[in-house]
Protein backbone atom coordinates (compact mmCIF):
# COMPACT_ATOMS: atom_id res chain seq x y z
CA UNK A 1 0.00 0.00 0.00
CA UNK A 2 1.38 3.33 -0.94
CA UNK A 3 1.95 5.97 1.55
CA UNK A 4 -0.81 8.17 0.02
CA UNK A 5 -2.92 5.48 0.32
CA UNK A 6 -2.06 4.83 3.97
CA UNK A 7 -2.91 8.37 4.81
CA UNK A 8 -6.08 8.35 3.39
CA UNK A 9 -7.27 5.18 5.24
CA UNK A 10 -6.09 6.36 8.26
CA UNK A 11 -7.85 9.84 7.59
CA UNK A 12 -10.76 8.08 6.78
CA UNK A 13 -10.61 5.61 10.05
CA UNK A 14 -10.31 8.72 11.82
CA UNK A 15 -13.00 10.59 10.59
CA UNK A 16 -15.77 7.51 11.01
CA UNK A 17 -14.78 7.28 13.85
CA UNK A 18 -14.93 11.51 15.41
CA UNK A 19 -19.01 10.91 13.59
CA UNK A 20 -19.57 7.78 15.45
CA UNK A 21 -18.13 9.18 18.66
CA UNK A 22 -19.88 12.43 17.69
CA UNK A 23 -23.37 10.91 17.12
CA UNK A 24 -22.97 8.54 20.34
CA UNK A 25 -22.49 11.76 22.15
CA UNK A 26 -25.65 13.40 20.99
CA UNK A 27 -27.89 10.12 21.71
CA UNK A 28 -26.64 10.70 25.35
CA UNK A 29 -29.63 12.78 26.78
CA UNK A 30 -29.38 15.92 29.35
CA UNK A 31 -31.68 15.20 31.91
CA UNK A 32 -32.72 17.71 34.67
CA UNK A 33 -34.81 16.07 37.97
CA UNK A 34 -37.37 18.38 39.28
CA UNK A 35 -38.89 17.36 42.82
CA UNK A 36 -41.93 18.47 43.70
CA UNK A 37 -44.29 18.16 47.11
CA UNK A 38 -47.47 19.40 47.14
CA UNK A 39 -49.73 19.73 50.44
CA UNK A 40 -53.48 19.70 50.54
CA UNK A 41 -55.51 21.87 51.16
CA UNK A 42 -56.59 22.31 54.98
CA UNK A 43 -60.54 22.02 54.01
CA UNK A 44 -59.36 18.76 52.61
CA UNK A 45 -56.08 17.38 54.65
CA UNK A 46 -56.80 13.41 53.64
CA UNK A 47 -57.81 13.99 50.28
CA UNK A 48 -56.15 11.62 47.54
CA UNK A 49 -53.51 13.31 46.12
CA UNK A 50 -52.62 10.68 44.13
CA UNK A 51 -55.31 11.60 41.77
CA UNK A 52 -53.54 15.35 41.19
CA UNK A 53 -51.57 15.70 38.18
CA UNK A 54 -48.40 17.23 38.07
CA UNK A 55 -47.44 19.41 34.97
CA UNK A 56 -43.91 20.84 34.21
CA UNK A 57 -44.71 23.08 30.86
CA UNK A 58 -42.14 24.62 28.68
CA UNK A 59 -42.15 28.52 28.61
CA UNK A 60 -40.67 28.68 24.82
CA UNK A 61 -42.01 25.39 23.31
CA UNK A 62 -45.87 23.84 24.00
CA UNK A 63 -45.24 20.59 25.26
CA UNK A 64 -45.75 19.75 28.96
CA UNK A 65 -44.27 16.72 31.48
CA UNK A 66 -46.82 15.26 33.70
CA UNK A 67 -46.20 12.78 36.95
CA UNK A 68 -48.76 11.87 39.62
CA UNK A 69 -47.13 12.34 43.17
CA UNK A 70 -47.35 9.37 45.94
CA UNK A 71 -49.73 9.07 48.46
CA UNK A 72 -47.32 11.76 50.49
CA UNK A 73 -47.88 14.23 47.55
CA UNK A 74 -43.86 13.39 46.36
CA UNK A 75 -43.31 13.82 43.06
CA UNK A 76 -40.46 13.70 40.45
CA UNK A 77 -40.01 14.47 37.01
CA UNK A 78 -37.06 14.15 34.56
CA UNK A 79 -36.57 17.08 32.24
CA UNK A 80 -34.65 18.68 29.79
CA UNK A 81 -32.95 21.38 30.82
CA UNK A 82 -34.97 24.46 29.68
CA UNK A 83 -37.45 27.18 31.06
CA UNK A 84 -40.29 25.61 32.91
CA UNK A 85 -43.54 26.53 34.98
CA UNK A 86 -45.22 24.05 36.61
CA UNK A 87 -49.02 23.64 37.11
CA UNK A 88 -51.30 21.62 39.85
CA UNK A 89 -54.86 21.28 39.48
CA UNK A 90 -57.87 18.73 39.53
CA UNK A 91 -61.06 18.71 40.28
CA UNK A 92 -63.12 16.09 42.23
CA UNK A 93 -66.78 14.66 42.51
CA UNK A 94 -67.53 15.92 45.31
CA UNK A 95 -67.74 19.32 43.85
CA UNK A 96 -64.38 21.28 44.27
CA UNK A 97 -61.32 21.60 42.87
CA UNK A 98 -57.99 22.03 43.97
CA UNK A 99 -54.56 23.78 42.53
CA UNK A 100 -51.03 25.25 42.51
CA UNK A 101 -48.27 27.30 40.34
CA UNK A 102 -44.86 27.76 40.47
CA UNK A 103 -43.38 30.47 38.91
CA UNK A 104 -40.92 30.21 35.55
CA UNK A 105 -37.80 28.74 36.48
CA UNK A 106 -34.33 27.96 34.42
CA UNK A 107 -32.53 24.16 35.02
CA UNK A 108 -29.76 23.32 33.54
CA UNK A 109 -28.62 19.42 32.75
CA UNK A 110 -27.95 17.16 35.69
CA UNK A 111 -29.47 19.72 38.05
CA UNK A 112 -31.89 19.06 40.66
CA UNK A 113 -34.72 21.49 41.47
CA UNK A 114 -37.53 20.95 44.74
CA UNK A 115 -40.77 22.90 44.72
CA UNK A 116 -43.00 22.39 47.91
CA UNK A 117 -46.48 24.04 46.75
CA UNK A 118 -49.81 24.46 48.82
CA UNK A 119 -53.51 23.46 46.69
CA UNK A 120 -55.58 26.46 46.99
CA UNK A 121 -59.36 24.95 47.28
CA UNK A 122 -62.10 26.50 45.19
CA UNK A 123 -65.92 25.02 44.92
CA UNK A 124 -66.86 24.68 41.28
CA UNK A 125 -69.81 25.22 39.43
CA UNK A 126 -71.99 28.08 39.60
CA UNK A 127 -71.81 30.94 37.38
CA UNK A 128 -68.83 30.75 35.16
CA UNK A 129 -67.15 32.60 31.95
CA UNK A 130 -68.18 30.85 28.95
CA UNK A 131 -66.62 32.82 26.54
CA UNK A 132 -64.23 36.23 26.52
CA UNK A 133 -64.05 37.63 23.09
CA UNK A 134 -61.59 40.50 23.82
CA UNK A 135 -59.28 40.93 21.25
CA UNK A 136 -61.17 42.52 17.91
CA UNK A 137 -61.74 42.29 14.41
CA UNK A 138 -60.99 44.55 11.45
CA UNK A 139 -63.04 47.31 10.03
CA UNK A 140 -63.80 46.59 6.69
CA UNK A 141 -60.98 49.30 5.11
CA UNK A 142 -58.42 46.78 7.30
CA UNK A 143 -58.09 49.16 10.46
CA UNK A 144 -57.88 46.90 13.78
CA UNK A 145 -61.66 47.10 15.58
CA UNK A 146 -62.47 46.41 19.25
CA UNK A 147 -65.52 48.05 20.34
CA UNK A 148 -67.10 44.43 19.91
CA UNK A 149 -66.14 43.19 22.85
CA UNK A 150 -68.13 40.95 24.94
CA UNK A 151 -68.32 38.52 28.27
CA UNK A 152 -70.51 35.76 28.22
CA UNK A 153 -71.65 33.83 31.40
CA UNK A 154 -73.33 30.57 31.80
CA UNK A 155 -75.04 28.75 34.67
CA UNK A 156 -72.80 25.65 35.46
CA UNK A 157 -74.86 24.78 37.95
CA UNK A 158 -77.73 22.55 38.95
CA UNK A 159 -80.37 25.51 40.04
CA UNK A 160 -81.29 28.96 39.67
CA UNK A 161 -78.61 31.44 39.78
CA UNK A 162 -79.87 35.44 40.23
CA UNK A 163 -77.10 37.55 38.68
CA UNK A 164 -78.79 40.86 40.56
CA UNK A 165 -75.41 42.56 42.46
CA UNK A 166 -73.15 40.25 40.79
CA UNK A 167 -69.79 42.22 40.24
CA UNK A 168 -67.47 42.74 37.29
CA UNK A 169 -63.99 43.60 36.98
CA UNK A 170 -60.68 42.98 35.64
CA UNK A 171 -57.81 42.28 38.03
CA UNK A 172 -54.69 44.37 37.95
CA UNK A 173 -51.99 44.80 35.97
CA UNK A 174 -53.84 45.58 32.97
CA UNK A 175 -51.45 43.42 30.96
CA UNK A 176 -49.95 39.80 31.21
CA UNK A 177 -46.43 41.65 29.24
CA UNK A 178 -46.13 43.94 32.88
CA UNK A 179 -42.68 43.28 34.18
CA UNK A 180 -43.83 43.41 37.81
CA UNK A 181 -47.65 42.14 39.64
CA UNK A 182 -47.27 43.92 43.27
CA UNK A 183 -50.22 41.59 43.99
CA UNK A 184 -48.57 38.40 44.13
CA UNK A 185 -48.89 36.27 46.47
CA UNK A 186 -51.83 38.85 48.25
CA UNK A 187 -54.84 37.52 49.32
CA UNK A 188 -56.05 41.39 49.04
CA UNK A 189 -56.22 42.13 45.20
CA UNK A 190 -56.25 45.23 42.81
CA UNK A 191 -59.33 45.46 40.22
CA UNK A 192 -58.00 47.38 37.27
CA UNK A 193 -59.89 50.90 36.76
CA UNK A 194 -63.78 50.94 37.07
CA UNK A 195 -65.98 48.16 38.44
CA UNK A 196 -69.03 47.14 37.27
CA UNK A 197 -72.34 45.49 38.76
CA UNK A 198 -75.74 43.91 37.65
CA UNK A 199 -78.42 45.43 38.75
CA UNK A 200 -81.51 44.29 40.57
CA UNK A 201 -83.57 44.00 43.52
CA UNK A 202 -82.12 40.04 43.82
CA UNK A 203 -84.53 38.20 42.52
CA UNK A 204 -84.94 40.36 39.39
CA UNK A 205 -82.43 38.41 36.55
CA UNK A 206 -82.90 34.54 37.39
CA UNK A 207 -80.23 32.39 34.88
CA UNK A 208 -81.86 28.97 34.90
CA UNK A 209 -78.82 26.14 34.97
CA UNK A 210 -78.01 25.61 30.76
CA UNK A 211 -78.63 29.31 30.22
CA UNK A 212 -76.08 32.23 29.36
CA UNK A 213 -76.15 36.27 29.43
CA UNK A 214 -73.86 38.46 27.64
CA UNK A 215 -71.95 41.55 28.50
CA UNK A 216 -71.14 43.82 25.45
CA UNK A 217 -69.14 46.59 25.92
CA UNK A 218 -70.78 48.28 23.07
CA UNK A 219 -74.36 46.46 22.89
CA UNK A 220 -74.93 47.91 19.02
CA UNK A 221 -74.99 46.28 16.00
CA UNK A 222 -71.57 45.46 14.38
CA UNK A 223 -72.04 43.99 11.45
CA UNK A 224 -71.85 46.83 9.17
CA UNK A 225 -68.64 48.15 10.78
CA UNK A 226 -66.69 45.38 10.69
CA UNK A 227 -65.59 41.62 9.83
CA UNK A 228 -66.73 39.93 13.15
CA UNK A 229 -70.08 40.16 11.66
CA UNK A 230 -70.83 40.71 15.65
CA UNK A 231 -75.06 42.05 16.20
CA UNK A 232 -74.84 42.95 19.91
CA UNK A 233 -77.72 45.12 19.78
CA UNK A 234 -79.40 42.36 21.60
CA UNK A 235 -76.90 41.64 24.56
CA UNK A 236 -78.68 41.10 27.56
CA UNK A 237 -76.40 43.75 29.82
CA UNK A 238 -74.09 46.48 28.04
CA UNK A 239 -70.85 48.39 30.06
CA UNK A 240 -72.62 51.77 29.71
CA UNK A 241 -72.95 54.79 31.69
CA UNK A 242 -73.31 58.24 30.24
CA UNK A 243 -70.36 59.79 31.58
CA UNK A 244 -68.15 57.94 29.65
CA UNK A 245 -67.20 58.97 26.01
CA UNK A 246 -67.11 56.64 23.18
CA UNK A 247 -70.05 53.93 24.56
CA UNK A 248 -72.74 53.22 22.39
CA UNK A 249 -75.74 51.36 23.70
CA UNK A 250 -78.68 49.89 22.35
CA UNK A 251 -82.23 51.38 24.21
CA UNK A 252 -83.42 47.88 24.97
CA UNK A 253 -80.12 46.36 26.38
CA UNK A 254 -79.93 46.70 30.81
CA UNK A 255 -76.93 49.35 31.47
CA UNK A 256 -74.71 47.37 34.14
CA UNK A 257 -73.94 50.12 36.96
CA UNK A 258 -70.42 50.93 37.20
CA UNK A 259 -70.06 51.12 41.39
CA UNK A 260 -66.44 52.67 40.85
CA UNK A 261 -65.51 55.05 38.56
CA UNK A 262 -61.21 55.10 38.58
CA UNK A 263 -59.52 57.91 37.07
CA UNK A 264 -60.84 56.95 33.27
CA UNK A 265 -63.26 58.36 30.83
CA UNK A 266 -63.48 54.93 28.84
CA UNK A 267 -63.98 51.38 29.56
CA UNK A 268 -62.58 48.57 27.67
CA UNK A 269 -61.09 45.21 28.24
CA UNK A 270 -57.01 44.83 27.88
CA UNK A 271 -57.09 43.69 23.78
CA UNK A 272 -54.60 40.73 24.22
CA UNK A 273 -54.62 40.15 27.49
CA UNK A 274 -56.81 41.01 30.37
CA UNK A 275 -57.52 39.02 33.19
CA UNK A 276 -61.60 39.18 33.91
CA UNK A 277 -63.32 38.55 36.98
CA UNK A 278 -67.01 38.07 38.68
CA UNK A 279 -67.21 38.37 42.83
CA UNK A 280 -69.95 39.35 45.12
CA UNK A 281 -68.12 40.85 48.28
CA UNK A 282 -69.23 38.86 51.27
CA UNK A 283 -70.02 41.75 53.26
CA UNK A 284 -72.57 43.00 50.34
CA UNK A 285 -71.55 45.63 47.55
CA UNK A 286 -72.96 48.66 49.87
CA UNK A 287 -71.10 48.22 52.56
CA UNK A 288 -67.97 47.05 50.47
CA UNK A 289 -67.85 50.24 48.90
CA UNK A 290 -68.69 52.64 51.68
CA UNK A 291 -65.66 51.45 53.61
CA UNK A 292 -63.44 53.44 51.40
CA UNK A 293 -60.34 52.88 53.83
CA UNK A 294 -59.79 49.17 53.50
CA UNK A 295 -61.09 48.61 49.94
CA UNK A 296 -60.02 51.47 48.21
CA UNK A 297 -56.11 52.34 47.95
CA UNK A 298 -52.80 52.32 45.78
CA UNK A 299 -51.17 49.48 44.75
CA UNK A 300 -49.02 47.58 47.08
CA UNK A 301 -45.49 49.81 47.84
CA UNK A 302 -47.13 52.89 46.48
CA UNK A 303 -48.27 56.45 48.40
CA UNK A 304 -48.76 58.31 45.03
CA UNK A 305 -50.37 57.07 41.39
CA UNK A 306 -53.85 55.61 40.79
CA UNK A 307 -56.15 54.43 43.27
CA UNK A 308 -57.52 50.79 43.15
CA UNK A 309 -60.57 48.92 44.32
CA UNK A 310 -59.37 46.20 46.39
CA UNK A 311 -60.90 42.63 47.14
CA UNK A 312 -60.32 39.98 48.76
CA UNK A 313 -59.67 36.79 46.32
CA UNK A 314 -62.05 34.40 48.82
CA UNK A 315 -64.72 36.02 46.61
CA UNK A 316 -63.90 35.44 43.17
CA UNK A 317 -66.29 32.59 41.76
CA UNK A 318 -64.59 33.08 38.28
CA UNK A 319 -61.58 34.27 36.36
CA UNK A 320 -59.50 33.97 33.71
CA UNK A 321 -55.84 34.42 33.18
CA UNK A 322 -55.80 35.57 29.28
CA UNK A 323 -52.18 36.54 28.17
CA UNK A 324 -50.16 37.43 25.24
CA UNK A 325 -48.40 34.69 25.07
CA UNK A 326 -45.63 32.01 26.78
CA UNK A 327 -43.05 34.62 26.97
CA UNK A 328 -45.82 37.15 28.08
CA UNK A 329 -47.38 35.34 30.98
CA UNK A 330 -47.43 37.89 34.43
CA UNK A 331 -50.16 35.99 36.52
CA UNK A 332 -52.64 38.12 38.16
CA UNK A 333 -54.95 35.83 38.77
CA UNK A 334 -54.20 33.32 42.30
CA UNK A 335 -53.66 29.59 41.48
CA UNK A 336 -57.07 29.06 43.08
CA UNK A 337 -59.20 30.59 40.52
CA UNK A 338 -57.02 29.78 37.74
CA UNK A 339 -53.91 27.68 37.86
CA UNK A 340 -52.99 28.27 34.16
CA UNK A 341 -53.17 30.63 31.39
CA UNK A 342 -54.92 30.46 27.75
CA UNK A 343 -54.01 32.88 24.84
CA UNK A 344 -55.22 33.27 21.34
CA UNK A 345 -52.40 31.77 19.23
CA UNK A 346 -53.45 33.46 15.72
CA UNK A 347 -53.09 36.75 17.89
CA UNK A 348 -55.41 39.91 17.68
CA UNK A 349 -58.17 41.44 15.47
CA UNK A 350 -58.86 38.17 14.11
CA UNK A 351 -62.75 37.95 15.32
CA UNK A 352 -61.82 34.49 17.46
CA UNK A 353 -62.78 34.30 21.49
CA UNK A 354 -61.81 32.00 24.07
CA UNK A 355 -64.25 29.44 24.75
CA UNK A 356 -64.88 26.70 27.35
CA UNK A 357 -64.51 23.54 26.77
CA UNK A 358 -67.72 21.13 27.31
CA UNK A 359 -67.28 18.23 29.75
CA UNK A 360 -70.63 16.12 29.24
CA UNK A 361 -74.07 16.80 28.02
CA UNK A 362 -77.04 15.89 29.80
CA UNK A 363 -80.19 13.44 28.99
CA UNK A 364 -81.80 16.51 28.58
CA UNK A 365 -79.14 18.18 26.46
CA UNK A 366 -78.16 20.53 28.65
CA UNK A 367 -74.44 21.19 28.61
CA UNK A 368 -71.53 20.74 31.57
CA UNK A 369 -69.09 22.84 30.81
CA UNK A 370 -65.00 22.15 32.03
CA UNK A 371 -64.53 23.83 35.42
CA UNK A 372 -60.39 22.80 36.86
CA UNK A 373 -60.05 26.57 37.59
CA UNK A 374 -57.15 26.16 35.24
CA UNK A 375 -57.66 27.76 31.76
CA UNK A 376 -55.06 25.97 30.21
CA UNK A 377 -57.02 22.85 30.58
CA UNK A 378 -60.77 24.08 30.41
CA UNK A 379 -60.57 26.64 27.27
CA UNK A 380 -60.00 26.47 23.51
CA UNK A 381 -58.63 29.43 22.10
CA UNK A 382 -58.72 30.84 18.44
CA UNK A 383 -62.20 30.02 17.94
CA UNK A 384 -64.55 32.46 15.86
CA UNK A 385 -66.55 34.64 18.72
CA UNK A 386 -70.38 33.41 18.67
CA UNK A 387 -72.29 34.70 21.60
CA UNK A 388 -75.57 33.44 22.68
CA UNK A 389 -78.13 36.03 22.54
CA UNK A 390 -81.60 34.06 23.77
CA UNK A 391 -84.26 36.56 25.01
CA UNK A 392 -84.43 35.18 28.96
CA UNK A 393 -86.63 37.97 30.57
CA UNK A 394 -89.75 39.57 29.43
């Protein structure tokens, strides 16, 4: 053999070899170990926490690990190193539902992280969001349109449910893409600008269990303005009061009362990513707002800017964490009334909503809607907005 011909085997030997070592190497996985203990809840300390699922979800990619912890609420997960969040939440038979969240967190390979998180308890059923259709349409010359707006609410529940004094808000920050919530981790929360209520006597708007009202925040027809195709005119409440500029109304839908007032002259929903809420204040809306020195302040660390109304989170019966996105995820709402997040994927002015998913449907076709108090389970997003607008009351 010729000593070119040596050289070249050996060159070749060596080569084979560097891509076999080379793809050996990259078959070798980078595992992280995450460790996580989770507690029940005190209204529920021998509950079967077996039956909890665990979920470790990627920040930057939408895939999820999931593990079931041991009968001491021990569980462990193997990972790839990456950005993470985790999520807790189930619900149960016996009518409640339990959850937790950690925060995003970075682990690298071989690394070990240990999260010890508390289930919030939260009773479900009731009156729920069906739908939140918040983030627009186009006009028909292409210019982005969001006075269509709308809330939709449906009876979950097995009986009557009378809306009369049932409150409306959105919790603060305005937006998921905030840097900072001063909220978190309060039990005392801030409700973004004005409030809003039903009105009634409290026996005056029944919602029989199967039926839903909507909230438009411009109860007018839109289908000649714009591609949603949206008529609203017959919305059973509208966000109206004649102070505010800008809010049309038609003269057969309810005006909801606004009860607090802020520092605007408009009201809208944030357009990609507010964070919605219904409460009754447990003490009664009067009294609640005449007691301006517990419930009505500045944020948490402040002595100067706006002035919130406060609540207290014990009497939330619904919300929803709507963001911009994974990388755009600041929770405002507590792990107890919703564990997750949902977003619309296809992004804004597109005419979709968030919707609930349905669990079962009755003999008598009445529909059970998905109620885990974690929107990330329980919604669909992207999904063209369709309110139901069913005459209920004479």
């Amino acid at each position: 053999m010729t000593a070119i011909k040596k050289t070249l085997l050996y060159l070749l030997t060596g080569f084979f070899s560097f891509v076999l070592l080379t793809g050996c190497l990259q078959a070798v996985p980078d595992f992280a170990t995450v460790k996580i203990k989770i507690h029940a809840p005190s209204q529920q300390p021998g509950m079967d926490l077996t039956r909890v699922p665990v979920r470790i979800r990627s920040v930057v990619e939408p895939v999820y690990y999931e593990c079931y912890p041991d009968a001491q609420g021990n569980a462990v997960a193997e990972v790839s190193p990456g950005r993470y969040f985790i999520l807790v939440s189930a619900s149960f038979p016996e009518g409640f539902s339990v959850s937790a969240t950690a925060d995003e967190f970075i682990i690298l390979a071989s690394e070990t992280s240990e999260f010890s998180l508390q289930l919030d308890l939260a009773l479900s059923g009731g009156i729920i969001f069906r739908q939140i259709y918040y983030a627009g349409s186009k006009t028909f010359e292409g210019a982005n349109y969001t006075k269509d707006q709308f809330l939709e609410l449906y009876n979950n529940s097995d009986g009557i449910q009378y809306l009369d004094s049932l409150c409306i808000g959105a919790l603060a920050p305005v937006n998921s893409t905030t840097s900072n919530n001063p909220w978190a981790g309060r039990d005392i929360l801030g409700l973004f600008q004005m409030t809003w209520m039903i009105p009634g006597d409290g026996d005056d708007y029944p919602l029989a269990p199967g039926e839903s009202v909507v909230l438009a925040f411009n109860a007018i027809d839109h289908s000649a303005r714009c591609t949603s195709g949206l008529d609203l005119s017959k919305a059973h409440f509208g966000f109206y009061d004649e102070a505010l500029s800008g809010h049309e109304k038609h003269p057969n839908v309810v005006a909801l009362k606004r009860i607090f007032a802020g520092q605007g002259t408009a009201y809208t929903m944030s357009v990609h990513s507010p964070a919605p809420v219904i409460f009754r204040p447990v003490m009664g809306v009067r009294k609640w707002l005449e007691d301006v020195a517990t419930w009505q302040a500045y944020q948490p660390g402040s002595t100067s800017g706006l002035i919130y109304m406060h609540l207290d989170r014990s009497w939330i019966l619904d919300g929803v964490e709507c963001v911009q996105g994974p990388s755009n995820a600041l929770k405002r709402q507590p792990s107890s009334v919703d564990a997750g997040y949902v977003y619309l994927r296809e992004g804004q002015n597109k005419g979709n909503a968030v919707v609930r998913k349905v669990k079962e449907v009755l003999e008598d076709d009445r529909i059970i809607y998905q109620d885990t108090n974690n929107s990330a389970e329980d919604f669909v997003s992207d999904v063209p907005a369709s309110p139901i607008l069913k005459t209920l009351w004479p």
